[in-house]
N, C-alpha and C. Protein backbone atom coordinates (compact mmCIF):
# COMPACT_ATOMS: atom_id res chain seq x y z
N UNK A 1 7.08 -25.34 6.36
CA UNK A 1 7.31 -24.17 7.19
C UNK A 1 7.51 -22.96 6.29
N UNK A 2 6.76 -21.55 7.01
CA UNK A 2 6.88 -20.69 5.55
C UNK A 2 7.91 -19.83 6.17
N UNK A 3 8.62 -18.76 5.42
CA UNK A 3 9.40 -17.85 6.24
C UNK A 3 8.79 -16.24 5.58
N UNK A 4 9.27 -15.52 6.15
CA UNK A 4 9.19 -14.07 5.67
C UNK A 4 9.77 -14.03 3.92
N UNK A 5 8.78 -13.48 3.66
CA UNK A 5 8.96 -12.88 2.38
C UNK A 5 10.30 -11.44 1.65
N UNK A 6 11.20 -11.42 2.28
CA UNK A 6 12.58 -10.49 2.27
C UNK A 6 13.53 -10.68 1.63
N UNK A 7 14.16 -10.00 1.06
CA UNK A 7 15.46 -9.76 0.28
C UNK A 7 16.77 -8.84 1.03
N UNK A 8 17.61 -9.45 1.69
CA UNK A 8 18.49 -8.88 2.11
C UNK A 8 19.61 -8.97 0.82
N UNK A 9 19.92 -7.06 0.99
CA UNK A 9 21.44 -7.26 0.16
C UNK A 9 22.45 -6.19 0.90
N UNK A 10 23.54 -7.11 1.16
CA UNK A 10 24.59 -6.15 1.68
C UNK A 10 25.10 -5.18 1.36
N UNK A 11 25.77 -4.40 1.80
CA UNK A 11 26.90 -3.22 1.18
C UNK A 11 26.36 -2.13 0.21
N UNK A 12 25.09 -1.85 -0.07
CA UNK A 12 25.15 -1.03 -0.71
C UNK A 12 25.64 0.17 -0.09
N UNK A 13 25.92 0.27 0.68
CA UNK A 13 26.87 1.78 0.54
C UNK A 13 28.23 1.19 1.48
N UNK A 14 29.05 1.50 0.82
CA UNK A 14 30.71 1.48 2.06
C UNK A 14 30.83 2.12 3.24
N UNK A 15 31.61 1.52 4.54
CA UNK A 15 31.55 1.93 5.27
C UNK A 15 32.21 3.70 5.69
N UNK A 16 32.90 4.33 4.78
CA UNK A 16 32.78 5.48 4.38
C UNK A 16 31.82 6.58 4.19
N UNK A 17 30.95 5.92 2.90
CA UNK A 17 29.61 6.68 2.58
C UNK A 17 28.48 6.68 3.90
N UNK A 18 28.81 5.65 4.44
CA UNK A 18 27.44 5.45 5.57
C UNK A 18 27.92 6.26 6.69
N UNK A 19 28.61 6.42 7.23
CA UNK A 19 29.94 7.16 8.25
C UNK A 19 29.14 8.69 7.51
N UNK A 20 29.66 8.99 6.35
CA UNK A 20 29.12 10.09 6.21
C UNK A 20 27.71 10.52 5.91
N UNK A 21 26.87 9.56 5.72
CA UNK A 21 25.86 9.84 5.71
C UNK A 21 24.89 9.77 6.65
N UNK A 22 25.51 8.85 7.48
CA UNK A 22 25.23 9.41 8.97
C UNK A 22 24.92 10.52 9.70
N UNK A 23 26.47 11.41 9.72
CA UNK A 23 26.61 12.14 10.04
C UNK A 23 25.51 13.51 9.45
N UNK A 24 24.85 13.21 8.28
CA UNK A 24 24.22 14.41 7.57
C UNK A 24 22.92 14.64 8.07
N UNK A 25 22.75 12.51 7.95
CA UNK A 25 21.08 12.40 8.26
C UNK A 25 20.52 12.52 9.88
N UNK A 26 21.73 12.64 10.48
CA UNK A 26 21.74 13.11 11.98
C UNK A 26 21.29 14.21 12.73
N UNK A 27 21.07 15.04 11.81
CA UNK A 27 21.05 16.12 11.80
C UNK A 27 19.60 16.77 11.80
N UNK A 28 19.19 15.66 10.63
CA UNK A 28 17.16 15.72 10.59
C UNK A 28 16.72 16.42 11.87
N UNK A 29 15.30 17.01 11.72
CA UNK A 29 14.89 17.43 12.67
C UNK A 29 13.78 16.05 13.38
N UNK A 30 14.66 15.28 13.64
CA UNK A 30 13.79 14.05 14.46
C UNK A 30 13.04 14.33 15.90
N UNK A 31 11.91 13.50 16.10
CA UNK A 31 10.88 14.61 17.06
C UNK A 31 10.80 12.91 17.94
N UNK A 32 10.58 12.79 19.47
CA UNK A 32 9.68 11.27 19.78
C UNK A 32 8.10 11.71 19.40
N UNK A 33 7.42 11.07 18.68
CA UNK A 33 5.98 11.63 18.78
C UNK A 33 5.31 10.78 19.67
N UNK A 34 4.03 11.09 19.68
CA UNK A 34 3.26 10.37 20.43
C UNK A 34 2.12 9.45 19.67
N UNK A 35 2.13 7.98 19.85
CA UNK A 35 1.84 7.74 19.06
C UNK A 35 0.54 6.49 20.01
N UNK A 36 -0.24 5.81 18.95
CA UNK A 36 -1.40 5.23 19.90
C UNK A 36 -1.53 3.79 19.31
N UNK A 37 -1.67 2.74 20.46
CA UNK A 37 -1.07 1.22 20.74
C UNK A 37 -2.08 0.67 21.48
N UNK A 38 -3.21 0.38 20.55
CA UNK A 38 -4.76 -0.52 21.31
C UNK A 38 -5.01 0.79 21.84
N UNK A 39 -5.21 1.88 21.48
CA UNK A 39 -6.13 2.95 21.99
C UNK A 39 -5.47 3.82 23.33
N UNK A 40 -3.91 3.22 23.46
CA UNK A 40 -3.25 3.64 24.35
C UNK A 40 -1.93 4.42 23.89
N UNK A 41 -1.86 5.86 24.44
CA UNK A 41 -0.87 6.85 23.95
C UNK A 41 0.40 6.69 24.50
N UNK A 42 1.42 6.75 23.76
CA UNK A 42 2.81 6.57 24.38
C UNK A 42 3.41 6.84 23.20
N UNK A 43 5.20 7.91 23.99
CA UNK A 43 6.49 8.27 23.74
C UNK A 43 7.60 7.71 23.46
N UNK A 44 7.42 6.79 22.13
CA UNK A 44 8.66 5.73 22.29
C UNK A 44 9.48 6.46 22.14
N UNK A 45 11.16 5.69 22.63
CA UNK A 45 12.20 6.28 22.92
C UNK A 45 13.15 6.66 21.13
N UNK A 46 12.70 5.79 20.24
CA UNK A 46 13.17 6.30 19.15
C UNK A 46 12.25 7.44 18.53
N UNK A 47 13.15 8.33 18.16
CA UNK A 47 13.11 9.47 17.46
C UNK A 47 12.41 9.41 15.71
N UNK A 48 11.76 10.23 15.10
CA UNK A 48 11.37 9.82 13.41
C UNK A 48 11.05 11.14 12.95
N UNK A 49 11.26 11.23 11.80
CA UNK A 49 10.80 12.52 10.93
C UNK A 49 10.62 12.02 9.23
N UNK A 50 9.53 12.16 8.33
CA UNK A 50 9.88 12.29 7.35
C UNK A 50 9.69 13.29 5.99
N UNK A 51 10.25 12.05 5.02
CA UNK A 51 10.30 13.51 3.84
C UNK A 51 9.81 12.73 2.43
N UNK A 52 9.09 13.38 1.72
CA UNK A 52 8.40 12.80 0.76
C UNK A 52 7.87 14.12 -0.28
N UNK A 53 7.47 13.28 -1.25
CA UNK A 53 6.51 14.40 -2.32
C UNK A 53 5.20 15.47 -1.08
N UNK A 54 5.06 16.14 -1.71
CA UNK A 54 4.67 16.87 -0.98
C UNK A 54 2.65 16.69 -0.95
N UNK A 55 2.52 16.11 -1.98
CA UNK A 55 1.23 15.94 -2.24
C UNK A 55 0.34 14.94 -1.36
N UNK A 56 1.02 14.67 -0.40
CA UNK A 56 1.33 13.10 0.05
C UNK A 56 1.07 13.16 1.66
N UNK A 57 0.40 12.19 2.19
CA UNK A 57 0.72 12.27 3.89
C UNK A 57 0.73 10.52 4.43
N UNK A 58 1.29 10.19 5.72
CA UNK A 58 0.81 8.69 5.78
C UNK A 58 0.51 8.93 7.43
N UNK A 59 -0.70 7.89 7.33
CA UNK A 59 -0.66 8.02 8.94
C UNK A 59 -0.60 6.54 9.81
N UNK A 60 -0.43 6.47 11.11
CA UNK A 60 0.00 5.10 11.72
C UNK A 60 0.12 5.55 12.77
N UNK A 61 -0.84 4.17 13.39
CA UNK A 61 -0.97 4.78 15.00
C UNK A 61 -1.05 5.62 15.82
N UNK A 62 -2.17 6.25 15.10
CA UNK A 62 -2.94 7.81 15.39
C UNK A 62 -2.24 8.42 15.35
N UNK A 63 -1.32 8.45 14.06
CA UNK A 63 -0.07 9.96 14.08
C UNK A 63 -0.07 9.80 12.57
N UNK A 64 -0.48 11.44 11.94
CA UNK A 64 -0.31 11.83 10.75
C UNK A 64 0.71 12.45 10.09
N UNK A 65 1.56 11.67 9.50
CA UNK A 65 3.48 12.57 8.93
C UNK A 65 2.98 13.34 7.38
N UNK A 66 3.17 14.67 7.90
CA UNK A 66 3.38 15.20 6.84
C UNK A 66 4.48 15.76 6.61
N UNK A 67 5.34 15.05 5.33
CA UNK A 67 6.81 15.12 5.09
C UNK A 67 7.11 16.42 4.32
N UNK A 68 8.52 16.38 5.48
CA UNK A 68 9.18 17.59 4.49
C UNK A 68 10.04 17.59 3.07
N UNK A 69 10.14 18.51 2.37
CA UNK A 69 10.72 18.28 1.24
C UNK A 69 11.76 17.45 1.11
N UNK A 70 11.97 16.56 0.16
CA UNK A 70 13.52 15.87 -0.07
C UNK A 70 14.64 16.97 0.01
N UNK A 71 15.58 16.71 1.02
CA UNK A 71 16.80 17.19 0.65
C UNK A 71 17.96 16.51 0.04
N UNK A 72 18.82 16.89 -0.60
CA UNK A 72 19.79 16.42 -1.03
C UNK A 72 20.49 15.28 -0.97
N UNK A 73 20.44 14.79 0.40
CA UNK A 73 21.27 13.78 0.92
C UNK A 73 20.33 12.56 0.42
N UNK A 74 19.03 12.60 0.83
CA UNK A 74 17.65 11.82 0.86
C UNK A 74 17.22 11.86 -0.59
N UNK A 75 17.68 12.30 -1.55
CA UNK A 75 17.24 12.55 -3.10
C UNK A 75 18.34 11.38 -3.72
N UNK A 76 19.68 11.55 -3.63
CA UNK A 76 20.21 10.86 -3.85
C UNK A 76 20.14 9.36 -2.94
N UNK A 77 20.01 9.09 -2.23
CA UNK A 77 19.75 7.92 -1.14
C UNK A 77 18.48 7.53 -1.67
N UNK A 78 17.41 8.30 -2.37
CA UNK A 78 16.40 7.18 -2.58
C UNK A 78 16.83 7.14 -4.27
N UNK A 79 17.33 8.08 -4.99
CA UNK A 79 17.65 7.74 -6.34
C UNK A 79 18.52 6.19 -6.53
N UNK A 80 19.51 5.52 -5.09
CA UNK A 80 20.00 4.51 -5.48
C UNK A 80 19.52 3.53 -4.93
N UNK A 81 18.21 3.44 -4.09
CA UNK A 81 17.75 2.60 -3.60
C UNK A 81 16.62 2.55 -4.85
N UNK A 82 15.94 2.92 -5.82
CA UNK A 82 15.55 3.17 -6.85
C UNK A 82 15.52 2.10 -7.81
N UNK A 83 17.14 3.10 -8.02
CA UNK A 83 17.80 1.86 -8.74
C UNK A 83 18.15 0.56 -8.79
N UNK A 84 18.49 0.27 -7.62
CA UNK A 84 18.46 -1.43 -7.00
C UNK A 84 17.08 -2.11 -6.74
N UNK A 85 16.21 -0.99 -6.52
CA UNK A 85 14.95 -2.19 -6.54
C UNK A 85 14.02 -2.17 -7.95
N UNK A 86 13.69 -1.12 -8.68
CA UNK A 86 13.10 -1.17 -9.74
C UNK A 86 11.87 -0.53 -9.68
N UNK A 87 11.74 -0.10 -7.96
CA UNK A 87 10.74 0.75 -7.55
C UNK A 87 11.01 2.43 -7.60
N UNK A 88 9.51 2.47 -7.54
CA UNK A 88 10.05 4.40 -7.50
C UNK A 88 9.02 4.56 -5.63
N UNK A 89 9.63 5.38 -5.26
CA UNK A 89 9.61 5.72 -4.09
C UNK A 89 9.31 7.44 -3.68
N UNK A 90 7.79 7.39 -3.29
CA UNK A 90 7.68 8.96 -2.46
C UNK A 90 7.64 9.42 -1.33
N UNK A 91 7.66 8.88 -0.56
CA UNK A 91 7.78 8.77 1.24
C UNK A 91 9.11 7.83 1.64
N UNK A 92 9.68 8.69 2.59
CA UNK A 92 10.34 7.91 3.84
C UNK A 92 10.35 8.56 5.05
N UNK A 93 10.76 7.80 6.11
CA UNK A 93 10.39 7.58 7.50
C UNK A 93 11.37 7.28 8.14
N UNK A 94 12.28 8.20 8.88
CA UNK A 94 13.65 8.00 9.25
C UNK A 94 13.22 7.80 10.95
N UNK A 95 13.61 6.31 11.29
CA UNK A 95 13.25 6.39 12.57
C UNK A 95 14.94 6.43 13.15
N UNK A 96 15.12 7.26 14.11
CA UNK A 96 16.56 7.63 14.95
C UNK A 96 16.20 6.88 16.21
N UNK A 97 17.38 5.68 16.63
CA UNK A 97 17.38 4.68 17.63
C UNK A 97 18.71 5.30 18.26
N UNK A 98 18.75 6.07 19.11
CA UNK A 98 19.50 6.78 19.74
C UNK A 98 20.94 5.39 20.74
N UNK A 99 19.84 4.46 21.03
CA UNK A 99 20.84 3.48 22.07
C UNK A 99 19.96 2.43 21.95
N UNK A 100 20.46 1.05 22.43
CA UNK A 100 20.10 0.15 22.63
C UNK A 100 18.41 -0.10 22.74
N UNK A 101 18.23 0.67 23.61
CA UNK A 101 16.97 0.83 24.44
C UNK A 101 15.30 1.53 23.61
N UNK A 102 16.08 2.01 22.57
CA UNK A 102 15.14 2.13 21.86
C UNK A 102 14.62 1.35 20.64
N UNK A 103 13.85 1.12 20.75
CA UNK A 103 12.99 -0.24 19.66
C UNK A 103 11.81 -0.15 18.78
N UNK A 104 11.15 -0.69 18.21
CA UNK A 104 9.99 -0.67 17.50
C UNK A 104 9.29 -1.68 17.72
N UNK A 105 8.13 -2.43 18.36
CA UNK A 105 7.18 -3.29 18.82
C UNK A 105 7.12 -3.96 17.48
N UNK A 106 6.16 -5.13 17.40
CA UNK A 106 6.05 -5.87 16.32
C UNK A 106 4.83 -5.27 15.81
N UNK A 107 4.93 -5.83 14.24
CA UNK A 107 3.89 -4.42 13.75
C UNK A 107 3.81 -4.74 12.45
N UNK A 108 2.90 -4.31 11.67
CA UNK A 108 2.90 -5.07 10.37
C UNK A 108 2.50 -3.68 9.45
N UNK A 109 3.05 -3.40 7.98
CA UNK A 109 3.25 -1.85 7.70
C UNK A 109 1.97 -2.25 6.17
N UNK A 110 0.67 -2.46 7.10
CA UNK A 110 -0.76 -2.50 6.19
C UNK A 110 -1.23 -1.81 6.05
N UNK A 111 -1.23 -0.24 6.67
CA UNK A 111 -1.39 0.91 6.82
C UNK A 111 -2.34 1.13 5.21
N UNK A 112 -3.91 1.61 4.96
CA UNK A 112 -4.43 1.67 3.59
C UNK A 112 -3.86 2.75 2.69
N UNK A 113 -2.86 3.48 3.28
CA UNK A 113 -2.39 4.38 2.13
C UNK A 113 -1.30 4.03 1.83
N UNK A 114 -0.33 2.56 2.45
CA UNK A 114 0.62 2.38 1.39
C UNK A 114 0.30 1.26 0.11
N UNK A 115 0.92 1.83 -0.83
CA UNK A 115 0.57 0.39 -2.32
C UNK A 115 1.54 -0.60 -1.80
N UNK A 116 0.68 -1.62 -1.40
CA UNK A 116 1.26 -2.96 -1.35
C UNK A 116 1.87 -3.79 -2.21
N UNK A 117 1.86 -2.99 -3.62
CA UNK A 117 2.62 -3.43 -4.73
C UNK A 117 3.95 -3.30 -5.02
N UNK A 118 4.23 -2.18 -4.32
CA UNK A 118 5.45 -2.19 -4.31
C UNK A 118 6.45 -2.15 -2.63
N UNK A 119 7.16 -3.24 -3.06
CA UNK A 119 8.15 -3.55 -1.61
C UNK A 119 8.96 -2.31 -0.78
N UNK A 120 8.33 -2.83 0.74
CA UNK A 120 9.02 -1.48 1.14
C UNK A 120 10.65 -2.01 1.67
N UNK A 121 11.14 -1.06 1.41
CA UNK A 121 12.66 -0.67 1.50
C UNK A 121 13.43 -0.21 2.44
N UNK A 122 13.94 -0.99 4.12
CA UNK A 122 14.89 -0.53 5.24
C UNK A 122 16.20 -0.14 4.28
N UNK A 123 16.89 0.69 4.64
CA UNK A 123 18.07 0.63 4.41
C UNK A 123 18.95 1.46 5.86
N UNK A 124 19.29 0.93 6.19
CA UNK A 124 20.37 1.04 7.47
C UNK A 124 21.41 2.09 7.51
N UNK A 125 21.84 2.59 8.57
CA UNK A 125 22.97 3.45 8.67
C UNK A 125 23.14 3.31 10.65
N UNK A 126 24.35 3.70 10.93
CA UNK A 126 24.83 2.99 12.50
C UNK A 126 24.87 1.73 12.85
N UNK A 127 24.96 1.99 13.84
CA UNK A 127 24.88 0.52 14.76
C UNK A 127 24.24 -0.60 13.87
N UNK A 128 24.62 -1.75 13.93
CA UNK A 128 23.87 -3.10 13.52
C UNK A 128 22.72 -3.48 14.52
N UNK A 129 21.14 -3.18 13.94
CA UNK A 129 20.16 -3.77 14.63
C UNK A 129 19.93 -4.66 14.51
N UNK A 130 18.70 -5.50 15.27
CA UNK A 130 18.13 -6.94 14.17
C UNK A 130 16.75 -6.64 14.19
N UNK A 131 16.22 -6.78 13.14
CA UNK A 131 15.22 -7.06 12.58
C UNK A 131 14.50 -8.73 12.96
N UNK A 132 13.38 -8.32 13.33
CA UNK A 132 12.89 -9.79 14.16
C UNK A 132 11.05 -9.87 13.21
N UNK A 133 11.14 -11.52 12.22
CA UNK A 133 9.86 -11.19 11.76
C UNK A 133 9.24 -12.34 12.52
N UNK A 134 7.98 -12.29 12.64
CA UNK A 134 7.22 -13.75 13.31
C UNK A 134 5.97 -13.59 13.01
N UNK A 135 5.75 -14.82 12.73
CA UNK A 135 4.06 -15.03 12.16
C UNK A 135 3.46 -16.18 13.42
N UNK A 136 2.38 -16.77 13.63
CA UNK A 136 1.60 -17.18 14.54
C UNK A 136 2.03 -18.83 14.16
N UNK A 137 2.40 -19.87 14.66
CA UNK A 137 2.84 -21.01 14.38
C UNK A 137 4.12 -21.38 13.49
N UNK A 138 4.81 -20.25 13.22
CA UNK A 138 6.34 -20.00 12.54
C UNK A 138 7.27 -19.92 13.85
N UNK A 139 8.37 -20.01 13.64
CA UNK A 139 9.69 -20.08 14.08
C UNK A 139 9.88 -18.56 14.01
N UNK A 140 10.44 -17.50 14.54
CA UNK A 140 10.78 -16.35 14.25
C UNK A 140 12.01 -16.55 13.13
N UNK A 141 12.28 -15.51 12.36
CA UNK A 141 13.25 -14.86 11.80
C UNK A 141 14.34 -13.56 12.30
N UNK A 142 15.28 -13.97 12.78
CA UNK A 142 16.28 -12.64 12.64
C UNK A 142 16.82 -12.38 11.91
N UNK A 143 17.50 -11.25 11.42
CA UNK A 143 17.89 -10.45 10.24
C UNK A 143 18.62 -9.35 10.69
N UNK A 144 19.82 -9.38 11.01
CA UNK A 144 21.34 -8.19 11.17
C UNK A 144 20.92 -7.01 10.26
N UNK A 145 20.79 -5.96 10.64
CA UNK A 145 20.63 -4.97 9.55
C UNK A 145 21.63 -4.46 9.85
N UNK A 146 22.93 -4.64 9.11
CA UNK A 146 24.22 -3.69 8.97
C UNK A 146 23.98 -2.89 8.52
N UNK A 147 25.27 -1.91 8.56
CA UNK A 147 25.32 -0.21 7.84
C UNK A 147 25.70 -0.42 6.43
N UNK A 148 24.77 0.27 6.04
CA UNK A 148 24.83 0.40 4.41
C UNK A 148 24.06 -0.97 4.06
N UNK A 149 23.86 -1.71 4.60
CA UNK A 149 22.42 -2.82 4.29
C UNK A 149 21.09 -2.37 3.67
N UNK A 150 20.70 -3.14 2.93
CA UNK A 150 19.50 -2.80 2.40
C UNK A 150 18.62 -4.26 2.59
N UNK A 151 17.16 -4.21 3.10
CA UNK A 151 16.60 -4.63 3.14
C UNK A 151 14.95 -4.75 2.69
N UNK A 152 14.60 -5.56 1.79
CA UNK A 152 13.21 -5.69 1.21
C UNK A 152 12.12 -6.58 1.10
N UNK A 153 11.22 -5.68 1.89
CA UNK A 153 9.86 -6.71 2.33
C UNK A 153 8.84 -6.73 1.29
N UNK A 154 9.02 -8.22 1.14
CA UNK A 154 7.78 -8.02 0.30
C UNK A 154 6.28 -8.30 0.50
N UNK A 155 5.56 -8.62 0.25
CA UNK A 155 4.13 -8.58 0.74
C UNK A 155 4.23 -9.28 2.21
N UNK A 156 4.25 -8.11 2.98
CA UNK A 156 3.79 -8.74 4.50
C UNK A 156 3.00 -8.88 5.71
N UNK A 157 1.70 -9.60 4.24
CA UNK A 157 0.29 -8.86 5.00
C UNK A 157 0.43 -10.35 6.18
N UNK A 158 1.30 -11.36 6.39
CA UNK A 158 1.06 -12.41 7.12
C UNK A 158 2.06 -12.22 8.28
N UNK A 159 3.47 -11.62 7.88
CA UNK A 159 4.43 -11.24 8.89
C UNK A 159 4.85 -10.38 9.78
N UNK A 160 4.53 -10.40 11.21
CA UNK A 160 5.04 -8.86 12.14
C UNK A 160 6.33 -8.69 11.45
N UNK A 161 6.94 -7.66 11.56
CA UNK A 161 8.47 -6.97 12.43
C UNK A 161 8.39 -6.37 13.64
N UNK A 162 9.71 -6.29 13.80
CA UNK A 162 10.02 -5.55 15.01
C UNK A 162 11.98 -5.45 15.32
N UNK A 163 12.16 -4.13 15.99
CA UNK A 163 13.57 -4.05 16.44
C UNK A 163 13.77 -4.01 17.39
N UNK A 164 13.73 -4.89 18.07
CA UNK A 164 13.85 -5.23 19.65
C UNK A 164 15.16 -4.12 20.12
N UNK A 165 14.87 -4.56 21.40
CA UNK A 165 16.27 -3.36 22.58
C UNK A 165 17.37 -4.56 21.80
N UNK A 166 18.10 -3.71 22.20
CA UNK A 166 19.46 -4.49 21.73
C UNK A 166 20.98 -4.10 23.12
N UNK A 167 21.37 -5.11 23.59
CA UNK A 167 22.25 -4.74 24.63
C UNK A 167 23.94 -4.50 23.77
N UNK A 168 24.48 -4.96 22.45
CA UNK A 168 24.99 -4.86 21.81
C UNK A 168 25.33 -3.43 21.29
N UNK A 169 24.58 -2.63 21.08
CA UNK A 169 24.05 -1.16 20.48
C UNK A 169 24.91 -0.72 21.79
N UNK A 170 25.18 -0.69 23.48
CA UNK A 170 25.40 0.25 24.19
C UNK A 170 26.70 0.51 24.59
N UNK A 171 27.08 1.47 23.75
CA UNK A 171 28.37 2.42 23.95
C UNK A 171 29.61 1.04 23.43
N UNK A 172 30.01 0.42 22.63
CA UNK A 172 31.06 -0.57 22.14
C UNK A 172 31.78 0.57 21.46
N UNK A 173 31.39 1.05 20.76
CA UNK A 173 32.43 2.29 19.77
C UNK A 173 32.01 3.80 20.25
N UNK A 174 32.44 4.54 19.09
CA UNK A 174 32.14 6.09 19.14
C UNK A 174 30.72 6.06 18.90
N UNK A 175 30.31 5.37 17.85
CA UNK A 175 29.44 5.75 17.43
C UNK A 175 28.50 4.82 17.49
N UNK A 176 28.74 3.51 17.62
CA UNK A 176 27.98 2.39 17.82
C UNK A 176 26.87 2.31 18.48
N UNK A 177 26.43 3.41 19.53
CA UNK A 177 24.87 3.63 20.15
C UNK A 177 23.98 4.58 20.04
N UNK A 178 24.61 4.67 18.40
CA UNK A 178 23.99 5.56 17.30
C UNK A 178 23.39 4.58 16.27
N UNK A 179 22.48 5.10 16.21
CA UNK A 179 21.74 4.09 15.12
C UNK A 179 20.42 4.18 14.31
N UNK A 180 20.91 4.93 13.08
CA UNK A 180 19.21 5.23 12.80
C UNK A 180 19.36 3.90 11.65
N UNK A 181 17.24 4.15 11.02
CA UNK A 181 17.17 3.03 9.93
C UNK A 181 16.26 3.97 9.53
N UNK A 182 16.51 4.44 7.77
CA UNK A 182 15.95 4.84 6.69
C UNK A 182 15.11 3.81 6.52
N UNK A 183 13.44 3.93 6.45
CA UNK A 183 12.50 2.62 6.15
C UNK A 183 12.03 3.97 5.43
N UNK A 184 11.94 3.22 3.44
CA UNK A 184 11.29 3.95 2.43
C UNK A 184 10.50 2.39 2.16
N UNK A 185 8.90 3.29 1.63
CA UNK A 185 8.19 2.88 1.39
C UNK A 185 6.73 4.01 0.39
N UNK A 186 6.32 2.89 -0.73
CA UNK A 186 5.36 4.57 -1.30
C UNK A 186 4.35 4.15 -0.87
N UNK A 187 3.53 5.69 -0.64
CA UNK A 187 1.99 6.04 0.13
C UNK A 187 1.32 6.31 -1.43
N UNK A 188 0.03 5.59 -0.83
CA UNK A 188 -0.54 6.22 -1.90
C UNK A 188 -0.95 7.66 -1.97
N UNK A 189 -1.53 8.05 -3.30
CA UNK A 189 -1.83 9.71 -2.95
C UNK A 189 -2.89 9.82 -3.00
N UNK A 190 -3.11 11.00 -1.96
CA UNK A 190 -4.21 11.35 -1.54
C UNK A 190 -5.27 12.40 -2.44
């Protein structure tokens, strides 16, 4: 039996730093776009914006991100995700999961402008989602993505993801049906 190819590591950031970095990356100018699913257009309920080198664009599911400059918060946040993986990183993709109800379909990130050489990189902030991988005659995989979690996929040209609704996510704390996930990953350049 094979499983997903991933590296979960906890805690890189304290529940302090994530609390506040929350609060910064909240702030992004996150948009719902419209995006296209077997040739069919739709408004998912999570929110995304990103930010990358500038030389750079990625596109997915008939939607082209052209990222805005690194700011501060996001310079340092990929300088230590960097460091822990051994990768260097020019794009990320902040998807904002406002409540429960918002999710990401299963989906596999083959997209021809990212280098498949190097592993792409969730790293978490809010609410605890799960991460759900499944391949065609496998058992699924779940995977808790806590705050301040870091998570790394490695070649997953055989495995969906996906972040299912979550009934857990709705209204338990202040902030708990808040929930974004930083997914860095490098594009190639164009």
């Amino acid at each position: 039996m094979s499983s997903p190819n991933i590296t979960y590591i906890p805690n890189l950031y304290s529940q302090e730093e994530c609390n506040e970095m929350f609060t910064k990356l909240s702030k992004c100018p996150f948009k719902q776009r419209i995006i296209k699913i077997w040739g069919k257009s739709y408004r998912p309920l999570r929110k995304s914006c990103s930010y990358g080198d500038m030389d750079i664009e990625y596109e997915y599911s008939g939607h082209c991100e052209l990222p805005l400059p690194w700011n501060r918060t996001l310079s340092k946040i990929k300088s230590d995700v960097e460091k822990k993986t051994g990768f260097e990183y020019n794009f990320v993709l902040l998807n904002f999961y406002e409540s429960g109800q918002a999710k990401i379909g299963a989906h596999k990130d083959d997209e021809p402008s990212l280098d498949q050489s190097v592993d792409i990189a969730t790293l978490s902030f809010g609410a605890c989602r799960d991460m759900i991988f499944s391949k065609k005659g496998c058992k699924s995989v779940r995977q808790a993505l806590e705050a301040g979690s870091l998570l790394l996929m490695h070649d997953q040209k055989e495995w969906t993801h996906a972040i299912p609704l979550s009934a857990l996510c709705e209204r338990t704390s202040y902030k708990s049906y808040l929930s974004s996930s930083l997914v860095f990953f490098t594009a190639k350049l164009r």
